[in-house]
N, C-alpha and C. Protein backbone atom coordinates (compact mmCIF):
# COMPACT_ATOMS: atom_id res chain seq x y z
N UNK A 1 116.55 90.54 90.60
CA UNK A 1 115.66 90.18 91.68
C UNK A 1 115.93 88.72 92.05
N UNK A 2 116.35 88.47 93.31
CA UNK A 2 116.58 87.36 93.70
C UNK A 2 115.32 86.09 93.54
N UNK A 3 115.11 84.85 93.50
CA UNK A 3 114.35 83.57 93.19
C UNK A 3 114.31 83.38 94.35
N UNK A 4 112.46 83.42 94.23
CA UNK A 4 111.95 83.08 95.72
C UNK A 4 112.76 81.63 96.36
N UNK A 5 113.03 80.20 95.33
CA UNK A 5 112.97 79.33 95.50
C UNK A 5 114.71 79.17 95.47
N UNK A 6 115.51 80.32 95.88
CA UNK A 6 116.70 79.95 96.73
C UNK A 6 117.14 80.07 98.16
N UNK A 7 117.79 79.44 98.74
CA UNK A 7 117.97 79.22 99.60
C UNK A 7 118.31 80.75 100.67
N UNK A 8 118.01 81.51 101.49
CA UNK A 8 118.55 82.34 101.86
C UNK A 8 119.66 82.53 102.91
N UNK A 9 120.67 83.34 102.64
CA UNK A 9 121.97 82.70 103.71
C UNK A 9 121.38 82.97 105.33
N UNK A 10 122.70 82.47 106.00
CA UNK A 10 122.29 82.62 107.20
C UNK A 10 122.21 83.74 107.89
N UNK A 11 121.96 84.01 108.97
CA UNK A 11 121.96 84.91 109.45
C UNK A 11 123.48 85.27 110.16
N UNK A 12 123.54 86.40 110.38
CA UNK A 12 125.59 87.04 110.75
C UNK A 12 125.52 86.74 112.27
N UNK A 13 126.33 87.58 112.97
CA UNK A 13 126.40 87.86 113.86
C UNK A 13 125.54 89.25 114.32
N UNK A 14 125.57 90.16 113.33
CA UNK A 14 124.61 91.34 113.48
C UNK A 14 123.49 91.07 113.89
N UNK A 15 122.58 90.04 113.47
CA UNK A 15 121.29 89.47 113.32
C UNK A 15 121.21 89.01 115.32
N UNK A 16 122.48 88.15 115.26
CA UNK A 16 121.93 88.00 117.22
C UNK A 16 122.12 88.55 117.93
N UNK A 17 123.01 89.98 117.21
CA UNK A 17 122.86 91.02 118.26
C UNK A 17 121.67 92.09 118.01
N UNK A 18 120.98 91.92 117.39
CA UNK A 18 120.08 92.57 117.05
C UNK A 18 118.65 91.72 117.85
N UNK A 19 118.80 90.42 117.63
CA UNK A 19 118.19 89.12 118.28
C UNK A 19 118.50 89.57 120.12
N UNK A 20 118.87 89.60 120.27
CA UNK A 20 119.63 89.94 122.06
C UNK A 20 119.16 91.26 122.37
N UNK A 21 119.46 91.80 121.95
CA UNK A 21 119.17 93.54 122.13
C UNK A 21 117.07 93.57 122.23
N UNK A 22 116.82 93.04 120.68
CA UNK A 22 114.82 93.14 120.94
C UNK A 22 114.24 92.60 122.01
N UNK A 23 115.56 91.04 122.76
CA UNK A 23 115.07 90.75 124.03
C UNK A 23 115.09 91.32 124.84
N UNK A 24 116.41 91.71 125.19
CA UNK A 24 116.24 92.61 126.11
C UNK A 24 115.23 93.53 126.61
N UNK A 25 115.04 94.09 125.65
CA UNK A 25 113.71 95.39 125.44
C UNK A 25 112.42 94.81 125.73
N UNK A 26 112.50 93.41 125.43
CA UNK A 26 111.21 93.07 125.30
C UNK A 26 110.19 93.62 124.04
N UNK A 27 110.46 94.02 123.48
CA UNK A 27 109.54 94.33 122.37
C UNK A 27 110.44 93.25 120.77
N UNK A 28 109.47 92.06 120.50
CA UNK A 28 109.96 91.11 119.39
C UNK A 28 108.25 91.21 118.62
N UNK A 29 108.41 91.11 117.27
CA UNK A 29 107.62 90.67 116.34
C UNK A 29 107.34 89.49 116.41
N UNK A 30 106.40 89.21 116.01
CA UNK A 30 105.74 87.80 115.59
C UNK A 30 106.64 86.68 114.58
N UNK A 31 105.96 86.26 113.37
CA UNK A 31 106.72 85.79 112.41
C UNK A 31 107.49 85.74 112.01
N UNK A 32 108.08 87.14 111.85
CA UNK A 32 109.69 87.48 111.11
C UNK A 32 110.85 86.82 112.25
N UNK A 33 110.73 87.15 113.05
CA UNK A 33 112.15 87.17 114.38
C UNK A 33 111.51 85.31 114.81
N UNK A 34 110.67 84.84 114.82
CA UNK A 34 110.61 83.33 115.01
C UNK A 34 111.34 82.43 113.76
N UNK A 35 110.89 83.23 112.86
CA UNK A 35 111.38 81.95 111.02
C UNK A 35 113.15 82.69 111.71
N UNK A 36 113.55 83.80 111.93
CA UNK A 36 115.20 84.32 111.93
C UNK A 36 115.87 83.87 113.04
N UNK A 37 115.07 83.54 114.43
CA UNK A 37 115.57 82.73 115.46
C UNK A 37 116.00 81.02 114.80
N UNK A 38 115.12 80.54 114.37
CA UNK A 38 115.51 79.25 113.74
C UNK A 38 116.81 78.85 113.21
N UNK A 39 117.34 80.11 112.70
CA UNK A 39 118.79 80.18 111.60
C UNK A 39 119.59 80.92 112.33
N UNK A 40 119.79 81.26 113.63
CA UNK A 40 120.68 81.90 114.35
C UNK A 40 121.82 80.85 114.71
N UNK A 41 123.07 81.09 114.94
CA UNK A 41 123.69 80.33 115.51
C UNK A 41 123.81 80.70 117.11
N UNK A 42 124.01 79.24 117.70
CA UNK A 42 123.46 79.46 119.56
C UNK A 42 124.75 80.51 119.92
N UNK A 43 126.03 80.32 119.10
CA UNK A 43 127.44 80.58 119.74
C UNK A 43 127.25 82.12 119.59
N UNK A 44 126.40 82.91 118.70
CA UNK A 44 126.66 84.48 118.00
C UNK A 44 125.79 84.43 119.67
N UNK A 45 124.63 84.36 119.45
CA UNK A 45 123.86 84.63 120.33
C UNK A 45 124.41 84.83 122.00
N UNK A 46 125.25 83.84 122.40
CA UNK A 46 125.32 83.21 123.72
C UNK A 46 126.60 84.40 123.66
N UNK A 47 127.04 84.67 122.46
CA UNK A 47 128.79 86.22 122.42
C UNK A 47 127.74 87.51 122.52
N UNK A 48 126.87 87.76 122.05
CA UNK A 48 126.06 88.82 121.71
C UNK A 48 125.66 89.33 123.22
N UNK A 49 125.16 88.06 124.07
CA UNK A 49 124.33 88.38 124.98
C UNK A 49 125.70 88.78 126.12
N UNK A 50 126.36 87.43 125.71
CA UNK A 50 127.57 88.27 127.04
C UNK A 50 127.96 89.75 126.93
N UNK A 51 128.14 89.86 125.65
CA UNK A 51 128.55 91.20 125.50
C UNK A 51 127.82 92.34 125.88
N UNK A 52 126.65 91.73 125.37
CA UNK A 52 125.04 93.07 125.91
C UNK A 52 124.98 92.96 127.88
N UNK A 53 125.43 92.12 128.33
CA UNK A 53 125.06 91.78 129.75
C UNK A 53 126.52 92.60 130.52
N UNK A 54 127.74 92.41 129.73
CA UNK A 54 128.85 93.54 130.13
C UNK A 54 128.48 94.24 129.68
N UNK A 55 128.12 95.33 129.31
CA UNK A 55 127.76 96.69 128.69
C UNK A 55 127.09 97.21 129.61
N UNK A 56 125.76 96.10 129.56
CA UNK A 56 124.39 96.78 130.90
C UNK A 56 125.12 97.02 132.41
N UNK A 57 125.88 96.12 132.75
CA UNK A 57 126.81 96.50 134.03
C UNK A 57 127.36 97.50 134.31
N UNK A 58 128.15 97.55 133.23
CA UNK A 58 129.48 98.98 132.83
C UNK A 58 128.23 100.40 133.21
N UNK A 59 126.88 100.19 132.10
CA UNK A 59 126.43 101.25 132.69
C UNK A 59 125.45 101.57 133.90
N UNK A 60 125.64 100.75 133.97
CA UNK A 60 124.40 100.98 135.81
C UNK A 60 125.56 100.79 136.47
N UNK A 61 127.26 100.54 136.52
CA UNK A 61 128.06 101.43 137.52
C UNK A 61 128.20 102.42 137.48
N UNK A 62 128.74 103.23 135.75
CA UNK A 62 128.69 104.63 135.63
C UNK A 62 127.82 105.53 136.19
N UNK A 63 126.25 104.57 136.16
CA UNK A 63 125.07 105.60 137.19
C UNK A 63 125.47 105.81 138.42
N UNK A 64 125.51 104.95 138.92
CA UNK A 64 125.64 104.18 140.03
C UNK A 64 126.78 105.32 140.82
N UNK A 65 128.26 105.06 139.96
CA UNK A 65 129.41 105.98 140.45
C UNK A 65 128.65 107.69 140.38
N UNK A 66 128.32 107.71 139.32
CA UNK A 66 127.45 109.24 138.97
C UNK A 66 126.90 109.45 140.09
N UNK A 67 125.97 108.88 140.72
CA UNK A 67 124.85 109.38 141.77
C UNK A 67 125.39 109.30 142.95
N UNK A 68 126.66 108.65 143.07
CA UNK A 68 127.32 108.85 144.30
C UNK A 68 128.06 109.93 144.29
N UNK A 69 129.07 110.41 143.59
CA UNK A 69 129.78 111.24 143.59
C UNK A 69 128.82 112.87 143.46
């Protein structure tokens, strides 16, 4: 069992895409995701979101092409 009184690592890259994605949605927790925002790095975040913001495009053309064709 890990000691409350060590340090815990940082957070990955998983964490700000996971961080990016609850925004998106709009649905974030209280406490937990504020103390885990603190330890994010800006650079995962600012790759996470580009990446989530190409994705959302890609698929509202696929609709987009879909409902035309």
């Amino acid at each position: 069992m890990p000691d409350s009184n060590e340090p815990r690592s940082k957070p990955g890259f998983f964490h700000s895409v996971l961080a990016v994605l609850w925004a998106m949605v709009g649905l974030r927790r209280g406490k937990a995701h504020r103390e885990l925002d603190e330890h994010l790095n800006p650079f995962h975040v600012l790759v996470a979101a580009l990446i989530a913001l190409v994705v959302f495009i890609a698929t509202l053309l696929f609709f987009v092409q879909l409902a035309i064709h």
